[in-house]
PDB file of N, CA and C in Angstrom:
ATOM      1  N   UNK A   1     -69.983 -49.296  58.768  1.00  0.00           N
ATOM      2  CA  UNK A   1     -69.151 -50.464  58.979  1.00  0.00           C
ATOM      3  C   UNK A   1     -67.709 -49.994  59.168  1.00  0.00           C
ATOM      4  N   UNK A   2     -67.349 -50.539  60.453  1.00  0.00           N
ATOM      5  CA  UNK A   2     -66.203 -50.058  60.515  1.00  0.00           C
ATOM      6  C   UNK A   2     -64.911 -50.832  59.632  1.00  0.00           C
ATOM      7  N   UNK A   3     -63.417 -50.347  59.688  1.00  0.00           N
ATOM      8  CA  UNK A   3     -62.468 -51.342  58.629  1.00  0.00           C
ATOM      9  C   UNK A   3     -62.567 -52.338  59.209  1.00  0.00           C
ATOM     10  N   UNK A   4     -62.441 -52.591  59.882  1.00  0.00           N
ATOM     11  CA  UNK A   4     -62.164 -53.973  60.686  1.00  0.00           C
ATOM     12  C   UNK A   4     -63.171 -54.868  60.271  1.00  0.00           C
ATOM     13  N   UNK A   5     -64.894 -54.531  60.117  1.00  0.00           N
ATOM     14  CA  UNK A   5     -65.654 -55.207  60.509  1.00  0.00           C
ATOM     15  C   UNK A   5     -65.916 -55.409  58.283  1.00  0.00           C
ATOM     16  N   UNK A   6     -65.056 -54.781  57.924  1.00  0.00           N
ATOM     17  CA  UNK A   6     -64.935 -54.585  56.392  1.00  0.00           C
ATOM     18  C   UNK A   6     -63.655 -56.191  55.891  1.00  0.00           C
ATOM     19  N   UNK A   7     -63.106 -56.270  56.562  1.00  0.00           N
ATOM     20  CA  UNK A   7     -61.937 -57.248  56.197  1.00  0.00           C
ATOM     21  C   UNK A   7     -62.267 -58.241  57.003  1.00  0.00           C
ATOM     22  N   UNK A   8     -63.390 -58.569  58.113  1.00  0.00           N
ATOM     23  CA  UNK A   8     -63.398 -59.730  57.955  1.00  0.00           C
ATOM     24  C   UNK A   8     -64.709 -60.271  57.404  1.00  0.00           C
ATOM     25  N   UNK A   9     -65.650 -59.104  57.173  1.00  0.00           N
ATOM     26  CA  UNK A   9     -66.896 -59.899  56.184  1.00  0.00           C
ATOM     27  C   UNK A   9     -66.676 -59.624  55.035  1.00  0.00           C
ATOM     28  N   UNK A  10     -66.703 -60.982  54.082  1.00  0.00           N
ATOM     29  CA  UNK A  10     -66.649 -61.195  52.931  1.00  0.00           C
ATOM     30  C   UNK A  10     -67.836 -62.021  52.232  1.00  0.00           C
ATOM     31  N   UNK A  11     -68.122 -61.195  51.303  1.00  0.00           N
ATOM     32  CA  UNK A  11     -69.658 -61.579  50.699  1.00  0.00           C
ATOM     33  C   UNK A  11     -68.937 -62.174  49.351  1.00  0.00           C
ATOM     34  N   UNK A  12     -69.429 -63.493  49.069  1.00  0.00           N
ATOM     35  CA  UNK A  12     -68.775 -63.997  48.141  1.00  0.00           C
ATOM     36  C   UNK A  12     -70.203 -64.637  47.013  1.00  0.00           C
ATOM     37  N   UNK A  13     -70.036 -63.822  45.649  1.00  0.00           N
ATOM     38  CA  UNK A  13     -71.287 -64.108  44.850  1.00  0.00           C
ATOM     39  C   UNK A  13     -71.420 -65.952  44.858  1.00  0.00           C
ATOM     40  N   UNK A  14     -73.016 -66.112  44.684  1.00  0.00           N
ATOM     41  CA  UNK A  14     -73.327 -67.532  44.822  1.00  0.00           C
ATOM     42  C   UNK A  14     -72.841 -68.419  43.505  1.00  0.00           C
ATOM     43  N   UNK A  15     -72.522 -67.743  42.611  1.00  0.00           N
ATOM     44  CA  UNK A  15     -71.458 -67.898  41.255  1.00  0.00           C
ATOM     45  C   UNK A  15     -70.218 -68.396  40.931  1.00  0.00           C
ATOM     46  N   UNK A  16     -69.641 -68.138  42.730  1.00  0.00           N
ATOM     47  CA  UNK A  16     -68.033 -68.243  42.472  1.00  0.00           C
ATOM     48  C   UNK A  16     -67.564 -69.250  43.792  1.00  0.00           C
ATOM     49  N   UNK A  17     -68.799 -69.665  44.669  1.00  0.00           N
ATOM     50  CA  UNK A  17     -69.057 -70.150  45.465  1.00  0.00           C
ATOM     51  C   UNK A  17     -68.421 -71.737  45.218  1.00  0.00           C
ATOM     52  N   UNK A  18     -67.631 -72.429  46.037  1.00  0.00           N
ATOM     53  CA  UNK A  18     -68.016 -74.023  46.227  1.00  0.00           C
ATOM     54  C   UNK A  18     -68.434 -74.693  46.395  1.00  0.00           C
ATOM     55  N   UNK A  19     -68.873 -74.457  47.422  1.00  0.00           N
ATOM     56  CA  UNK A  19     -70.475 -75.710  47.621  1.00  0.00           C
ATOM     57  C   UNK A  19     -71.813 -74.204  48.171  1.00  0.00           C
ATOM     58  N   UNK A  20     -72.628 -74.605  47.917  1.00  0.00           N
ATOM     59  CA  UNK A  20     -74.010 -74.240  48.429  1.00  0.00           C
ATOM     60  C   UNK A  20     -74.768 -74.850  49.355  1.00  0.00           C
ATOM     61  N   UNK A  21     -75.546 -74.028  50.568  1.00  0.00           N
ATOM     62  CA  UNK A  21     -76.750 -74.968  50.790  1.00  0.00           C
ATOM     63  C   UNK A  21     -78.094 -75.383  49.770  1.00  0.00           C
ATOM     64  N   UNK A  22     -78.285 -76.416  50.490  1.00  0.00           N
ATOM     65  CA  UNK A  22     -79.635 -76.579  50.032  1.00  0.00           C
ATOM     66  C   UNK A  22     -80.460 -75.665  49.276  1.00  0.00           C
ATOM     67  N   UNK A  23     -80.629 -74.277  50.176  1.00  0.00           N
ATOM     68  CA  UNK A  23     -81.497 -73.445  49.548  1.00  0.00           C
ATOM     69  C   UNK A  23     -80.480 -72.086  48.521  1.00  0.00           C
ATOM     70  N   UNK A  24     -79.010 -72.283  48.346  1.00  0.00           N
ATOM     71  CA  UNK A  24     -79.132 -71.421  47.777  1.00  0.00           C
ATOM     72  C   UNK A  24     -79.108 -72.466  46.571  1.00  0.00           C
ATOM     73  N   UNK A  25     -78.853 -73.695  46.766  1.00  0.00           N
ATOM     74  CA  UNK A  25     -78.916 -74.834  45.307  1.00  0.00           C
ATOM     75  C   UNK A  25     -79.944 -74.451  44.604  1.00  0.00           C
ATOM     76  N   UNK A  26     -81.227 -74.162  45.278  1.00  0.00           N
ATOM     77  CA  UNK A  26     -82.241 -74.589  45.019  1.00  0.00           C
ATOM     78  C   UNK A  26     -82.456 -73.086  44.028  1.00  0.00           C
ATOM     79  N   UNK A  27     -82.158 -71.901  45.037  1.00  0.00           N
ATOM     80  CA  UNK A  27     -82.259 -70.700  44.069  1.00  0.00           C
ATOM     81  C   UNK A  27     -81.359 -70.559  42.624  1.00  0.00           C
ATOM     82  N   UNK A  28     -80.261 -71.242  42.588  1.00  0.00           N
ATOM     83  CA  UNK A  28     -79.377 -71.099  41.850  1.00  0.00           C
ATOM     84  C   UNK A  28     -79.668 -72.130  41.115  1.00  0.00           C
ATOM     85  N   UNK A  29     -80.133 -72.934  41.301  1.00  0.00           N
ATOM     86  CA  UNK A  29     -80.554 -73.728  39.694  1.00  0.00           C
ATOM     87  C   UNK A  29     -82.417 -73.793  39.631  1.00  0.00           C
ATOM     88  N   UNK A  30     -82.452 -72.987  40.306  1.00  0.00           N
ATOM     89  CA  UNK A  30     -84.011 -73.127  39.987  1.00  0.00           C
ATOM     90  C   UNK A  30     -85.136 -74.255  40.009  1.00  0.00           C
ATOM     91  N   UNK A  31     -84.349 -74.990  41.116  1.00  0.00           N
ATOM     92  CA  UNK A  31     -85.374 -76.198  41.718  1.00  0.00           C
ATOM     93  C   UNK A  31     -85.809 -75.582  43.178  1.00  0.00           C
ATOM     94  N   UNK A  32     -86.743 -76.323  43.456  1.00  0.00           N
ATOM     95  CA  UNK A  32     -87.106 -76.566  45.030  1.00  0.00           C
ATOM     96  C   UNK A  32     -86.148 -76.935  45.537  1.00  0.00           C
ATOM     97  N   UNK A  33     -86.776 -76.408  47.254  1.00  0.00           N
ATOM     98  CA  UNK A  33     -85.724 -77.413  47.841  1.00  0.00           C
ATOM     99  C   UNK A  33     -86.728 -78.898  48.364  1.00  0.00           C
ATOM    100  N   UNK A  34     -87.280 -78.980  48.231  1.00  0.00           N
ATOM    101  CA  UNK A  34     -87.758 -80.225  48.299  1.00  0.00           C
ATOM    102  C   UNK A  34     -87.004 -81.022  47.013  1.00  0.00           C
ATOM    103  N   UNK A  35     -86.769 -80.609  45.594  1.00  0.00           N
ATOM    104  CA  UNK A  35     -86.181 -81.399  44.682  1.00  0.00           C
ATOM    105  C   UNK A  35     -84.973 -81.624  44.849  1.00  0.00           C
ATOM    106  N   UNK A  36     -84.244 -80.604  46.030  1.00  0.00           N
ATOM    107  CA  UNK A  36     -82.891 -80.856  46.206  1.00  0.00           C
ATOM    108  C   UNK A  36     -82.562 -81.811  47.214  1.00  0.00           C
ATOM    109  N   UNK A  37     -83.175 -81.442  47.952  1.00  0.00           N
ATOM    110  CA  UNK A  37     -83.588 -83.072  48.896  1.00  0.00           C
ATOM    111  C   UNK A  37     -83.699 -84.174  48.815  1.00  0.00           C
ATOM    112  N   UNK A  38     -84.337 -84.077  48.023  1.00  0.00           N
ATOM    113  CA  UNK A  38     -84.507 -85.466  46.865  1.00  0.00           C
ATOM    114  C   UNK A  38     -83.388 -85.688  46.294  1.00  0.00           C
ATOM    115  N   UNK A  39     -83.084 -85.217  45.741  1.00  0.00           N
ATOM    116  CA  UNK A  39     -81.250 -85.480  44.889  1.00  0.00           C
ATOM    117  C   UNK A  39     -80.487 -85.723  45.905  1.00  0.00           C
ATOM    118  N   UNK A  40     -80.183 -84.870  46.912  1.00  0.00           N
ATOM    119  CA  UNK A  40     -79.261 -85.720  48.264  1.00  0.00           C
ATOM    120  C   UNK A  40     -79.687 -87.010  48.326  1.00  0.00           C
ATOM    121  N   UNK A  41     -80.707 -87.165  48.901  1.00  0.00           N
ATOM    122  CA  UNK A  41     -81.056 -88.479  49.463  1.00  0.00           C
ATOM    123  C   UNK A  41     -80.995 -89.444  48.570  1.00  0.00           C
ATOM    124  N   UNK A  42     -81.300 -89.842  47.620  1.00  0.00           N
ATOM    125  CA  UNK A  42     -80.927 -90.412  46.124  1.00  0.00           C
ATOM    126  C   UNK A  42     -79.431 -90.150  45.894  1.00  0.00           C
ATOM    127  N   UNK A  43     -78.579 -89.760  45.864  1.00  0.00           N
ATOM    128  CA  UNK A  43     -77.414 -89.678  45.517  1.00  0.00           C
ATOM    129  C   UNK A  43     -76.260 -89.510  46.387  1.00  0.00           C
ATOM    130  N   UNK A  44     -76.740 -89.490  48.045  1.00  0.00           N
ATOM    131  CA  UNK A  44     -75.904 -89.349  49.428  1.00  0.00           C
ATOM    132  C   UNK A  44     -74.560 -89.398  49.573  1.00  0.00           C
ATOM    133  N   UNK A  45     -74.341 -90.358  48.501  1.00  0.00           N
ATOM    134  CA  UNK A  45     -72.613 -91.141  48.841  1.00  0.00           C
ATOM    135  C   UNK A  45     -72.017 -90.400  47.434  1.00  0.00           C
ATOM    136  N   UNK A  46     -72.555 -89.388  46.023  1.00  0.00           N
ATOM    137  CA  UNK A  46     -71.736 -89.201  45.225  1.00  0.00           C
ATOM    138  C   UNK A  46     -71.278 -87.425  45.369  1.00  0.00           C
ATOM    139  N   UNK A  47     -70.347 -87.789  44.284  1.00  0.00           N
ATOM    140  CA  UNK A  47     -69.108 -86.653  44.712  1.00  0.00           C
ATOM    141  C   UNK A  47     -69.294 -85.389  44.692  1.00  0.00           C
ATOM    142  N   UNK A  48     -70.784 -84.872  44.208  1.00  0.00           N
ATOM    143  CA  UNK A  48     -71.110 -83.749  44.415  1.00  0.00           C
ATOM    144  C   UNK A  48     -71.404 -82.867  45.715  1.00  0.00           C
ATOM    145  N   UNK A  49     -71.614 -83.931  46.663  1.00  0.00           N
ATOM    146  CA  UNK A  49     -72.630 -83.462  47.927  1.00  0.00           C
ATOM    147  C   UNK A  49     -71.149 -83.754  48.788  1.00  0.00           C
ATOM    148  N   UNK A  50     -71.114 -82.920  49.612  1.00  0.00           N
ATOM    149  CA  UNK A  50     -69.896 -82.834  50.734  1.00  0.00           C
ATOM    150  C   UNK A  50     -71.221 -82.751  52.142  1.00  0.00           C
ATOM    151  N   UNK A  51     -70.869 -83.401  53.229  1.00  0.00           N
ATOM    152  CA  UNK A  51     -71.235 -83.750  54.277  1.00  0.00           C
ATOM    153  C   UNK A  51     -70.634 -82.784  55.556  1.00  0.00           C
ATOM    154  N   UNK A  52     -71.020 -81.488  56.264  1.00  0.00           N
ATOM    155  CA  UNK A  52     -70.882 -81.255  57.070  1.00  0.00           C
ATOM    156  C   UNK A  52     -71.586 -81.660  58.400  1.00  0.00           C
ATOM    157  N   UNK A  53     -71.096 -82.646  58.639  1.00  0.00           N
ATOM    158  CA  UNK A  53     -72.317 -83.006  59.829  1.00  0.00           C
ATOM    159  C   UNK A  53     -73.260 -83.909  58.970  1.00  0.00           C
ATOM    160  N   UNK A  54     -74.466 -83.628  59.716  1.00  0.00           N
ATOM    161  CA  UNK A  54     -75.793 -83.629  59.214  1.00  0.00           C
ATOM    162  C   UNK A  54     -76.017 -83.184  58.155  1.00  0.00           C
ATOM    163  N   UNK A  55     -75.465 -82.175  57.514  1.00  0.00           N
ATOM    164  CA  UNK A  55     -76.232 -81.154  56.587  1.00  0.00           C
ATOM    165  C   UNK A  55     -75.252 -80.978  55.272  1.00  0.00           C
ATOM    166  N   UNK A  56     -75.878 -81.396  54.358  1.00  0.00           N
ATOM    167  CA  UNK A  56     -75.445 -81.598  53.087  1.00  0.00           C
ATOM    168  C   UNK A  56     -75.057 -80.232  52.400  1.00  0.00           C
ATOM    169  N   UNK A  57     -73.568 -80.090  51.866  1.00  0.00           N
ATOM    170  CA  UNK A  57     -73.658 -78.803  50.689  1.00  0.00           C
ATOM    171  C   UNK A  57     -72.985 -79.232  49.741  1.00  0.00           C
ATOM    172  N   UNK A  58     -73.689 -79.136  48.314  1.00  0.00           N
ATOM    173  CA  UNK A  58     -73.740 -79.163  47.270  1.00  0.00           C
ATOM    174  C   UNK A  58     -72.650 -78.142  46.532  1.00  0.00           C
ATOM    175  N   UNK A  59     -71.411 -78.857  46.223  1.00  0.00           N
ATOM    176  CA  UNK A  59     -69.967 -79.301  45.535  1.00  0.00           C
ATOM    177  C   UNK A  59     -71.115 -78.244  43.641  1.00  0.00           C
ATOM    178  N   UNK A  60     -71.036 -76.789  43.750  1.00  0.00           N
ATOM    179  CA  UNK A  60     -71.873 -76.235  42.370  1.00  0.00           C
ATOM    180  C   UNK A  60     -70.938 -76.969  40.668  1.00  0.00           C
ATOM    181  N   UNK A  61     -70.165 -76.953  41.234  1.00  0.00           N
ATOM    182  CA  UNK A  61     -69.616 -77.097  39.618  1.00  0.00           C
ATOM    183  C   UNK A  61     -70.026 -78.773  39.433  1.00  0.00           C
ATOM    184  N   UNK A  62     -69.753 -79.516  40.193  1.00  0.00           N
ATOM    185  CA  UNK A  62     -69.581 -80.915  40.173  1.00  0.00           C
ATOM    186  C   UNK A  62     -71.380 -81.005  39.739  1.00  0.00           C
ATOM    187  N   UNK A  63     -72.196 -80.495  40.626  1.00  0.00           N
ATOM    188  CA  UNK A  63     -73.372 -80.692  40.602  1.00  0.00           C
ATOM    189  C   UNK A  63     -74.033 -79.994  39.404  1.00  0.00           C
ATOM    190  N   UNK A  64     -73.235 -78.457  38.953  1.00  0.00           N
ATOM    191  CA  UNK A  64     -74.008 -78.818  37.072  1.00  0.00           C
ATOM    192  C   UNK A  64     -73.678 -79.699  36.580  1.00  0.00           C
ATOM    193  N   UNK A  65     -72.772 -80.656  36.382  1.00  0.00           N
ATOM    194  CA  UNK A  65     -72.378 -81.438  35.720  1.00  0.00           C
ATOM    195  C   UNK A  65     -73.415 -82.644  35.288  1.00  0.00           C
ATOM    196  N   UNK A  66     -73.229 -82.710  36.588  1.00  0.00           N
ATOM    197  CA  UNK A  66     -74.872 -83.617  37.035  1.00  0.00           C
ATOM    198  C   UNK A  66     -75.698 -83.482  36.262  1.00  0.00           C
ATOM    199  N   UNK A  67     -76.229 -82.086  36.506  1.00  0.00           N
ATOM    200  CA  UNK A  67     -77.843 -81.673  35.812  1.00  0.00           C
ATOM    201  C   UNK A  67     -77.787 -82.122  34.263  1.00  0.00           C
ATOM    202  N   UNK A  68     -76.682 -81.397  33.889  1.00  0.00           N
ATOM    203  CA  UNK A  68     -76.051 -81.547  32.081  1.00  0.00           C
ATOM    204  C   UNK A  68     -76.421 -82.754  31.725  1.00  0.00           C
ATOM    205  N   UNK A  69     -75.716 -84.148  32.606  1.00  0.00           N
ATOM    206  CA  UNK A  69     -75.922 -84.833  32.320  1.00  0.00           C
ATOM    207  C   UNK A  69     -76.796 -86.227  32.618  1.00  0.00           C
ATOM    208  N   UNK A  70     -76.858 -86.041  33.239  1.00  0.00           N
ATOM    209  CA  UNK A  70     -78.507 -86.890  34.421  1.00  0.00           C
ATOM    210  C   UNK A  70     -79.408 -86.486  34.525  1.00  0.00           C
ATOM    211  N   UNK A  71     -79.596 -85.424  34.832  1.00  0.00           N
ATOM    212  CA  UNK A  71     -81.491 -85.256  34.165  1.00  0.00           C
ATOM    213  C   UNK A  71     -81.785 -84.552  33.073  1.00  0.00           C
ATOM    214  N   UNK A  72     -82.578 -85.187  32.745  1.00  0.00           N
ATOM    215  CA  UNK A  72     -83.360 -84.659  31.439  1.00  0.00           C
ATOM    216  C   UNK A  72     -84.386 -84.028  31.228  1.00  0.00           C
ATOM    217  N   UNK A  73     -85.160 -84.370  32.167  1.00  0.00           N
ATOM    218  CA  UNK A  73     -86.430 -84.192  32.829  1.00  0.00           C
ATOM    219  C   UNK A  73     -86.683 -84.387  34.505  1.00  0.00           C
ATOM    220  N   UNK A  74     -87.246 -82.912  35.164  1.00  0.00           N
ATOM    221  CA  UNK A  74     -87.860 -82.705  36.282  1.00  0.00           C
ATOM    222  C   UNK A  74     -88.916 -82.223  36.549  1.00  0.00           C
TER     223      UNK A  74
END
C-alpha cells in the first residue's frame, strides 16, 4: 500500500463507529438481520435510525440505549 493509498483509507473499529449498517448492527449486537429489520420497520420515524436514501443506518449509541431499555426479551 502505497502512502497515499494509506491516508486516505481509514478503517474505523465497529466500536467507535456512528451509525452502522444493518448487518454490521446485526453482528455487533448479536441479532439477525432479519431482527434488525424488524426494528427499522417498527420504529422508522425514531431517533436511532438515520435515513440515507432508502437504506437505514443505525445511530449505535442511541440504539443501545434502546436495547437497555425496550427490550427485554427477543
Amino acid at each position: 500500500m502505497t502512502e497515499q493509498e494509506e491516508r486516505t483509507s481509514c478503517v474505523i473499529p465497529i466500536w467507535k463507529k456512528y451509525t452502522l449498517s444493518v448487518q454490521e448492527a446485526a453482528e455487533y449486537f448479536g441479532f439477525s438481520d432479519k431482527k434488525i429489520r424488524k426494528i427499522v420497520d417498527e420504529h422508522e420515524n425514531d431517533n436511532f435510525i438515520l435515513w440515507n436514501g432508502t437504506r437505514p443506518r443505525i445511530k449505535r449509541q442511541l440504539f443501545e440505549k434502546f436495547v437497555d431499555e425496550k427490550l427485554t426479551a427477543i
